[in-house]
Each structure stands twice: as C-alpha cells, then as structure tokens.
Protein backbone atom coordinates (compact mmCIF):
# COMPACT_ATOMS: atom_id res chain seq x y z
CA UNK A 1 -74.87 -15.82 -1.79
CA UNK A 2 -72.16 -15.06 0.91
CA UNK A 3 -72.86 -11.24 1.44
CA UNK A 4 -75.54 -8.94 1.23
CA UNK A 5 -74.23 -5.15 2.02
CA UNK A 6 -76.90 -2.64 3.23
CA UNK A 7 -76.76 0.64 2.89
CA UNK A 8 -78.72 3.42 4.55
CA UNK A 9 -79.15 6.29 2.68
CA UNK A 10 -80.63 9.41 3.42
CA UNK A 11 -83.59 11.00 0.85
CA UNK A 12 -81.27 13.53 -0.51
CA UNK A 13 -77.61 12.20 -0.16
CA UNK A 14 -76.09 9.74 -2.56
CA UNK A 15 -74.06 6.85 -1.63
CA UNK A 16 -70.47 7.75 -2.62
CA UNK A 17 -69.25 4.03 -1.45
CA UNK A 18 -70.80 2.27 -4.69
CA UNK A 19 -67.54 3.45 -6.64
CA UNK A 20 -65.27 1.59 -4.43
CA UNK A 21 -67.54 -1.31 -3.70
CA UNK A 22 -67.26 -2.08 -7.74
CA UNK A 23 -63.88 -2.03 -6.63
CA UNK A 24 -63.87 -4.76 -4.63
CA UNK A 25 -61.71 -8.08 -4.82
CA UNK A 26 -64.02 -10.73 -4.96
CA UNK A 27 -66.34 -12.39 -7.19
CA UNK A 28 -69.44 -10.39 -8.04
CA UNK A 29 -71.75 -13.45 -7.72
CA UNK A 30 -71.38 -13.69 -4.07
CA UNK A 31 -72.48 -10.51 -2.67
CA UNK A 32 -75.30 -7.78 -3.18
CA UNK A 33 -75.67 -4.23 -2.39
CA UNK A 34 -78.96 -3.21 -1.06
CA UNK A 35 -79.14 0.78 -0.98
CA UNK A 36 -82.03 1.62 1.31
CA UNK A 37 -83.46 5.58 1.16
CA UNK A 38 -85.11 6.81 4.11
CA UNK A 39 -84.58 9.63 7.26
CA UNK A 40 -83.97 7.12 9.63
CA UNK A 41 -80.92 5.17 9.57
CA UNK A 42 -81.84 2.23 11.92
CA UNK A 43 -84.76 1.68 10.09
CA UNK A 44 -83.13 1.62 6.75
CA UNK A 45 -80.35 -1.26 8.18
CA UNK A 46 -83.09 -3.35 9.57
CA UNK A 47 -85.63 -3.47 6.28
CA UNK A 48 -82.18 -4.09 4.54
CA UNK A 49 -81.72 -6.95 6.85
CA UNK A 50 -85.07 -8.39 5.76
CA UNK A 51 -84.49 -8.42 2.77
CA UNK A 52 -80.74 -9.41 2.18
CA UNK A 53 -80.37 -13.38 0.90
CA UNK A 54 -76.29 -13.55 1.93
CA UNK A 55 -74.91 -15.51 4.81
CA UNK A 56 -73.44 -12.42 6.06
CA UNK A 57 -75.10 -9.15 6.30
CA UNK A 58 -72.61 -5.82 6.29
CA UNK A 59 -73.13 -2.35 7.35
CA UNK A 60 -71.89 0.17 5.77
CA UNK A 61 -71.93 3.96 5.51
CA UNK A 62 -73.06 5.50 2.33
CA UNK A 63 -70.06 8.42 2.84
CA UNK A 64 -67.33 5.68 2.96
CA UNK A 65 -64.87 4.00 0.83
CA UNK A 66 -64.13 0.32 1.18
CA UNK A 67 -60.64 -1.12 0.95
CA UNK A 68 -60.99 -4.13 -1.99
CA UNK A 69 -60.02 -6.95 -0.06
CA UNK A 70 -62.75 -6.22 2.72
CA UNK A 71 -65.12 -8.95 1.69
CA UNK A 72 -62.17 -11.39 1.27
CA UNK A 73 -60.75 -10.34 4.74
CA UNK A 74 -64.17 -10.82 6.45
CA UNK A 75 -64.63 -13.90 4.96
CA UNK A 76 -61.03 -15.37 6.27
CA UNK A 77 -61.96 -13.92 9.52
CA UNK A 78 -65.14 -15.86 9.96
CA UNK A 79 -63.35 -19.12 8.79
CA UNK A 80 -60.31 -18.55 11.03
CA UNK A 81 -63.23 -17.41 13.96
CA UNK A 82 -66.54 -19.63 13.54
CA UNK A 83 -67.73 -18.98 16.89
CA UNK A 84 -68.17 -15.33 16.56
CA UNK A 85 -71.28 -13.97 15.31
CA UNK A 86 -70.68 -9.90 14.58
CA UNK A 87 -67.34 -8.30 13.24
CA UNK A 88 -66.22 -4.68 12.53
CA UNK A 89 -63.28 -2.82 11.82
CA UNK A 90 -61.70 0.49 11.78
CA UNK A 91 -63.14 3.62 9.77
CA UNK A 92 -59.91 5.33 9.00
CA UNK A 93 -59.72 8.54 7.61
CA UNK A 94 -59.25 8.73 3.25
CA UNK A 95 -55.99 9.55 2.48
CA UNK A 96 -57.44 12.81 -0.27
CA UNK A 97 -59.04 14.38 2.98
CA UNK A 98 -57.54 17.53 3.23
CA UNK A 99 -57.28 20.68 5.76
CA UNK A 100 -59.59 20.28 8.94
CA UNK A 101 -61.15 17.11 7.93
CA UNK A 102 -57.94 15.09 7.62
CA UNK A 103 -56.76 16.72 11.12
CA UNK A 104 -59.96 16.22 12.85
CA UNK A 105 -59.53 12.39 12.04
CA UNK A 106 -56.35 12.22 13.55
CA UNK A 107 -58.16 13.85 16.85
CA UNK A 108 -60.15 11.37 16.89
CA UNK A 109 -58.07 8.40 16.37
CA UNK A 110 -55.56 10.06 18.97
CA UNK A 111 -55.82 8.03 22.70
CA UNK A 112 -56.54 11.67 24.05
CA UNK A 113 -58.87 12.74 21.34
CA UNK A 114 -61.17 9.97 21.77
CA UNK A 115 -59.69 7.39 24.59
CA UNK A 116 -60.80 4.02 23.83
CA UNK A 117 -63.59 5.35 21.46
CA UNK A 118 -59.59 5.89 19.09
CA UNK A 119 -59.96 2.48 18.29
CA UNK A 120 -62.84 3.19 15.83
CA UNK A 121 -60.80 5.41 13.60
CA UNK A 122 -56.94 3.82 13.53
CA UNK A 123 -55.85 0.12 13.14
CA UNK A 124 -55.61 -1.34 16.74
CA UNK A 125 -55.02 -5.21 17.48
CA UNK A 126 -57.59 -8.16 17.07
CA UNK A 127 -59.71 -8.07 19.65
CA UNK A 128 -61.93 -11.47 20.29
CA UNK A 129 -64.45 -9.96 22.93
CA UNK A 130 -64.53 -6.04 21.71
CA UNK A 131 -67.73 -3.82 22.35
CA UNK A 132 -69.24 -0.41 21.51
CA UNK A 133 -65.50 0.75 22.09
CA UNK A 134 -63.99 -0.94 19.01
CA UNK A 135 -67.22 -0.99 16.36
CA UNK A 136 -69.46 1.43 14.94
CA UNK A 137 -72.19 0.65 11.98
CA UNK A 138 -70.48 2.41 9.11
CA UNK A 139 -68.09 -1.15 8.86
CA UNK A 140 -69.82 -3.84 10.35
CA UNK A 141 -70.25 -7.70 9.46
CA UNK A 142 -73.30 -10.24 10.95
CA UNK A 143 -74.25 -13.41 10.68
CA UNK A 144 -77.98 -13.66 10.10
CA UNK A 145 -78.89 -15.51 12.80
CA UNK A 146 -77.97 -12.08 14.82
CA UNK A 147 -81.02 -10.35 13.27
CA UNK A 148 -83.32 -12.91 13.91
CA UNK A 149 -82.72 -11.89 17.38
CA UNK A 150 -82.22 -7.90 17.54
CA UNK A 151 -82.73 -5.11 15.42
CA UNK A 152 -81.25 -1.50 15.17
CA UNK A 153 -83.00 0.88 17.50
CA UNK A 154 -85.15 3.16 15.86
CA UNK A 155 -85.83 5.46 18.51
CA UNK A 156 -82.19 6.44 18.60
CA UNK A 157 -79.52 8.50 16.14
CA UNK A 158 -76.73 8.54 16.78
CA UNK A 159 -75.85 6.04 19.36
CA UNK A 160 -78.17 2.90 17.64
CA UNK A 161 -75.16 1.12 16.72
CA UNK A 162 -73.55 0.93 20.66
CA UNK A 163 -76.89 0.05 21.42
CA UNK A 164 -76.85 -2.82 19.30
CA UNK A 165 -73.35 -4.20 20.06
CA UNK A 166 -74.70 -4.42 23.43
CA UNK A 167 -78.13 -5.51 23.29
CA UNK A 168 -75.71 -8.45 21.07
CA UNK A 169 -73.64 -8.97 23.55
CA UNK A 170 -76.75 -9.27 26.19
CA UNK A 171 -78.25 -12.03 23.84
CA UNK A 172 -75.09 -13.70 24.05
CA UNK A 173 -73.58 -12.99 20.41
CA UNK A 174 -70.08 -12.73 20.30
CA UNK A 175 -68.47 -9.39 19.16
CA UNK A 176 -64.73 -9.29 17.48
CA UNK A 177 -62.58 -6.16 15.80
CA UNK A 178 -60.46 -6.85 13.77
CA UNK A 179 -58.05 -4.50 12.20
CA UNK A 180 -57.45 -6.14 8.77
CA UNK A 181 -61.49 -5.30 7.96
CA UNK A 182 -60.41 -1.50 6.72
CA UNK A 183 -63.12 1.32 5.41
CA UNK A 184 -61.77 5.07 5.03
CA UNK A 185 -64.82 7.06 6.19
CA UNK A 186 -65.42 11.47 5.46
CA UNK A 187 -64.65 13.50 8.35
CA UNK A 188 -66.62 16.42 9.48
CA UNK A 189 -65.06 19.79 7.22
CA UNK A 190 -65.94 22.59 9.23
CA UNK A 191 -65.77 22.76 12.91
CA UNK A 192 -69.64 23.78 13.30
CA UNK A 193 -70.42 20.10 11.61
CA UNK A 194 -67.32 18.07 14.26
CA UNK A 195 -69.25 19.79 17.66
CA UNK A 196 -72.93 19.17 16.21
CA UNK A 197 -71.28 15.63 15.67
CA UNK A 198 -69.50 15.18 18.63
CA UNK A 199 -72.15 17.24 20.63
CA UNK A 200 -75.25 14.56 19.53
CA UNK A 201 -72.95 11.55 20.59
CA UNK A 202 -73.35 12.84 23.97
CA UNK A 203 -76.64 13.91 24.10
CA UNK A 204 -77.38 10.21 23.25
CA UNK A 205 -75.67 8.24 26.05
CA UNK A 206 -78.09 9.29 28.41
CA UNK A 207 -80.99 8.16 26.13
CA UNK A 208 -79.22 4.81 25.06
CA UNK A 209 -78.24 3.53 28.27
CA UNK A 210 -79.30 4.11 31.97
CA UNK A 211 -76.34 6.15 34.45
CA UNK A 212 -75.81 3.31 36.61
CA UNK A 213 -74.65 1.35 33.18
CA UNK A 214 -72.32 4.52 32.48
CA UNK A 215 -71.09 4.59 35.73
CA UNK A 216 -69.60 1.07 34.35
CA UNK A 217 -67.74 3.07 31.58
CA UNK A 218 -66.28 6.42 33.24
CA UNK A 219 -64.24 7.57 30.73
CA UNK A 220 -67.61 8.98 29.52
CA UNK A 221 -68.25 10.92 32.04
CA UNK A 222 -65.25 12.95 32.34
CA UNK A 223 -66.14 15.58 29.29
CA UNK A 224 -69.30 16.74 31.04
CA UNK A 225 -67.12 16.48 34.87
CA UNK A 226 -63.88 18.78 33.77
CA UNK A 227 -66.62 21.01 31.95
CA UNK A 228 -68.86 21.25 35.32
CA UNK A 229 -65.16 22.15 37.19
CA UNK A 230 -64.79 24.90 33.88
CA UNK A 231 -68.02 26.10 34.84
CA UNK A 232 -66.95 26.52 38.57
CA UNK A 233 -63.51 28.05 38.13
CA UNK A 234 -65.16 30.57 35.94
CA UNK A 235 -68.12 31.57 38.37
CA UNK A 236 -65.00 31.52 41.14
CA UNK A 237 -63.01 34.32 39.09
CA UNK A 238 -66.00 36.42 38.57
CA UNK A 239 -67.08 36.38 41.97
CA UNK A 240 -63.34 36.75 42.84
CA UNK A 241 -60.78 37.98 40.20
CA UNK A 242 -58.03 38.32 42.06
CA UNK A 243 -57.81 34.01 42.22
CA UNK A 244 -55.70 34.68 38.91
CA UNK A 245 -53.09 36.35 40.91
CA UNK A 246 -53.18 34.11 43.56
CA UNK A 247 -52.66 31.28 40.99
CA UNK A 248 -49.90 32.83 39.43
CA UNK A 249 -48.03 33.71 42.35
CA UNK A 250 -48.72 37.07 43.16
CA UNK A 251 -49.07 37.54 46.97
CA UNK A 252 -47.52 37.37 50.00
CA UNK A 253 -50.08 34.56 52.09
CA UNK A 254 -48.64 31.07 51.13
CA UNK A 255 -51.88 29.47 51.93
CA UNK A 256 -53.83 31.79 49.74
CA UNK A 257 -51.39 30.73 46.75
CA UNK A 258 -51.74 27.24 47.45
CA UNK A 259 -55.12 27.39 47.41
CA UNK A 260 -55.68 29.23 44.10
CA UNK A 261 -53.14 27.44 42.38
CA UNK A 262 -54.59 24.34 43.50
CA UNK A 263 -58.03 25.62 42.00
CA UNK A 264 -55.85 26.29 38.54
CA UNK A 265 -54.38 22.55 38.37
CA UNK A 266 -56.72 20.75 36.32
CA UNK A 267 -57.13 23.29 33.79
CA UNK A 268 -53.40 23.53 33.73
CA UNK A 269 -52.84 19.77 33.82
CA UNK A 270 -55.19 19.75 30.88
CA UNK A 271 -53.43 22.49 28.75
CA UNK A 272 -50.05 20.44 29.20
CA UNK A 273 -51.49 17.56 27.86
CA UNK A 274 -53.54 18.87 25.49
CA UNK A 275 -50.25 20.48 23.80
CA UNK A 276 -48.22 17.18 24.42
CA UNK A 277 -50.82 14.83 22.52
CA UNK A 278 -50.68 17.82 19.72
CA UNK A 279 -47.26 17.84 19.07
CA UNK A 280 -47.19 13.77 19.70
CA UNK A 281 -49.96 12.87 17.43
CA UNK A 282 -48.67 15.58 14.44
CA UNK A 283 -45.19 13.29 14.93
CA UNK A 284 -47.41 10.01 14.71
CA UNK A 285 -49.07 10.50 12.07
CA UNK A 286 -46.05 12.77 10.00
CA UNK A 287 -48.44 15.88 9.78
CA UNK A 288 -46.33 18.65 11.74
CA UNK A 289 -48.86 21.31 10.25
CA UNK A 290 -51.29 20.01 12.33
CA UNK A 291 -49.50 21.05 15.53
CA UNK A 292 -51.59 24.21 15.15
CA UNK A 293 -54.96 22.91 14.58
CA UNK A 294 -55.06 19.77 17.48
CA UNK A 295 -54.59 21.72 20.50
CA UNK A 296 -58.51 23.65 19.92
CA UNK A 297 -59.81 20.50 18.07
CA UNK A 298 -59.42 18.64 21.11
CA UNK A 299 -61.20 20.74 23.27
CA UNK A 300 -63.73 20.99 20.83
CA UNK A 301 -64.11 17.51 21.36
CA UNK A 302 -64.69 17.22 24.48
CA UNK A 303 -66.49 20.37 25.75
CA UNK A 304 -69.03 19.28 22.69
CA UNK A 305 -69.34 15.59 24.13
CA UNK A 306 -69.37 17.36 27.74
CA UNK A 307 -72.34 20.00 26.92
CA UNK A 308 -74.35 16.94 24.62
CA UNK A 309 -74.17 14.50 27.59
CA UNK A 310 -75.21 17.21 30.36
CA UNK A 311 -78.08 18.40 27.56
CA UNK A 312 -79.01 14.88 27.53
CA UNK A 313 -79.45 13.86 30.99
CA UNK A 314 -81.49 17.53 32.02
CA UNK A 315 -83.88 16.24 28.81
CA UNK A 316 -83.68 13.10 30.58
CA UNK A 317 -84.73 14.41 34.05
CA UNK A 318 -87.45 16.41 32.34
CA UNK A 319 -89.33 13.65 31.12
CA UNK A 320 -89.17 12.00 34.32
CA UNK A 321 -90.03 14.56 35.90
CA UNK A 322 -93.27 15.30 33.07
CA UNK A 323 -94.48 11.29 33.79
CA UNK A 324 -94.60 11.48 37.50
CA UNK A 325 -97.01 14.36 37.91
C-alpha cells in the first residue's frame, strides 16, 4: 500500500474530510484512512502512525477538504524528489466559506496578516529546504522511516506540528513545500474563536521552543514588542494627556512636538499599513467588501499572538521560578 492517511479526531467532532477523500483521484487499493478519536491530537497522529501499513503516512485535519489529485501530486513529488523525507502544502481557505471566515483566511494568507507564517494558507513556490514557516499538520506527507525516529509531541497543542518539523530537521530529515499538494481547510467564524486561535499559537512558542531559539526567528516577537510599546503609550497619555496634542501639533515648543509625535510614530506607521495591506489584499484576492473587515482583523491578529506569547513566557517564568525554591 502507498498511503495510509491519519486522521485525528476529537471525541465529539466528526471528520468532515471523508467526503472529499472518496473524492480522490487515485486508485482505492493504494491508500487507507485511519480515523483516530481521542482529546489529544498528537497522540492520535502517532498511534495512527503505528498502525498505518503505506509507504507514506499523511496528516490531515478532520475539518478539511482535500483537492482529488493530492495523493497523485504527492506521489509525483516524491518521485521527482527521492531525497526528501517529509512534504506539506498549503491549507487554503474553501471557496463556500462565507462572511468572517472567508475574510479571516485572507488575513492570514496576507504577508502582513501572518508574515512568513502566509505561506501556510496561499500557494507560494516549491521550496526544497522549508520549515515550521511553510507546513502545518492539517496537510502533511512522511515517509515512514521519519516516525521510526520522532513522534508528535504530546505535551503540546497547538504548536506540536512546528515542533516536529524541527525536531525533523534536527534528525537530519529533509523538509519540502510544495504548492501543487492543495487542502482547503475551515476558518475560525466568529472573532472570539480567530483570537482564542491565534491567542494559543502564542502562548505555545514559549513552551515549544527555548527564547534564545526565537531570538533566531524575530518576526515572532514583534506582536508581543509593538503590544508592550501599546501598553506604554497608553500609561504615557494617562499619566500625561496632553501628549495627544503635542502629537497632533498643538503647541508652540518645537521640541515638545517632536517629541510626542515621535512617541505617536509606530502606532501611526502601523495604522498606514494596516489600511494599505486592507485595501491591497481586498484587490488581491477580488473581495473589495472585505476592505471593511481586514483593517480590525489584523490587529486582532496580532495583539492575540502578542498577549498569548507574553501569557506564555510569565507561565514560563513561573514554573521556573516554582522549581528553584
């Protein structure tokens, strides 16, 4: 058998893929589905892994739909590319999504939405040496000599599937993208579910990884910096309300301007660009309603990532702290 697909499946969800996967172009003797129930998503993949027979062992996420040459595309992508061991592609967003959902996926596969992270949500090219960056477990190919080595971290959700693109890429493996190997993956409907989303990926990176290593990636780090510089600017004005109308020009002392509006230029460097991506991605992607929605979904974004990652590293220090006395 050439594939065996797991997927993890929470107690009470069901797995809408299984409609497209009977879908799929290619023959029905060559790969398995192996739907695995259980509250922890790492440890569903990895007793799927045990017991899959194919070559090839796929991730995929139960809330996804597969495009029907996938299986045929990964297979002429391991042919074309024997010496690498673990493939994904992009999770784009289902063409019936509708409303906030559909919008929120094009924040996310937006450059400013998500910087590099965009390359998990929209079609980018081939990329022979990718990492956590590119690949994410809801579309994700392995030969089985990769689990015979690692395993999906069950100490961590979300964030076990960066975790195991690196700890690959530690072992040696090596990691592709490729953009022909297409899922279309549910967005988040309502805003509450996008920032308890985007708010647990940050609350993870301190847990997955160890700051010096994010130090490596900074791009990170800047949700959690320009919300630290909110958090300043907004303890300024209290303490000192009349910053606003130094920052807007009222006043005679030209240093005193300078100096307020200099205190204002991030926020309104941020606000520029945060309306210039908005009317630029609604362009890109032909959806000029969404001009109204993008400028607070970004935000949303990244103050949510900012606040998870700060949450993360005080829960972080705590522990430390708790084990040294």
């Amino acid at each position: 058998m050439k594939f065996s697909l797991i997927i993890p499946l929470a107690p009470e969800r069901d797995a809408e893929i299984i409609e497209s996967i009977r879908k799929l172009d290619y023959p029905k003797s060559d790969f398995s589905v192996i739907i695995v129930k259980g509250k922890n998503p790492s440890d569903n993949r990895n007793k799927g892994a045990m017991n899959a027979k194919g070559e090839i062992i796929g991730f995929l996420d139960d809330d996804a739909l597969v495009d029907e040459d996938l299986l045929k595309n990964v297979e002429e992508f391991f042919e074309e590319h024997p010496d690498i061991d673990i493939v994904g592609g992009p999770q784009l967003t289902p063409y019936d999504e509708v409303g906030f959902a559909k919008t929120s996926g094009y924040a996310l596969s937006s450059k400013f939405g998500a910087w590099n992270l965009s390359q998990r949500y929209s079609r980018k090219k081939l990329n022979l040496n990718a990492d956590e960056g590119s690949l994410t477990s809801a579309n994700l190919f392995v030969k089985r000599a990769v689990m015979d080595k690692i395993k999906f971290d069950s100490n961590l959700f979300p964030g076990e599937d960066p975790k195991f693109i690196d700890d690959a890429k530690k072992y040696g493996f090596n990691v592709a993208y490729s953009p022909d190997l297409i899922i279309y993956h549910r967005r988040r409907p309502k805003i509450k579910s996008l920032i308890k989303q985007i708010f647990n990926y940050g609350k993870v990176r301190p847990a997955k990884e160890s700051f010096i290593s994010t130090l490596k990636k900074p791009f990170f780090l800047i949700p959690s910096l320009f919300l630290i510089y909110l958090f300043i600017l907004a303890i300024s004005i209290l303490v000192n309300p009349t910053i606003i109308r130094g920052a807007i020009g009222i006043g005679n002392n030209l240093n005193y301007l300078t100096l307020n509006f200099l205190l204002f230029v991030p926020l309104f460097l941020y606000i520029f660009i945060d309306l210039g991506f908005s009317v630029y991605d609604s362009i890109r992607n032909k959806a000029y309603s969404a001009i109204f929605l993008l400028p607070f979904i970004y935000p949303t974004i990244h103050i949510s990532y900012g606040i998870g990652m700060i949450y993360g590293y005080l829960k972080k220090l705590k522990k430390i702290v708790l084990l040294s006395k």
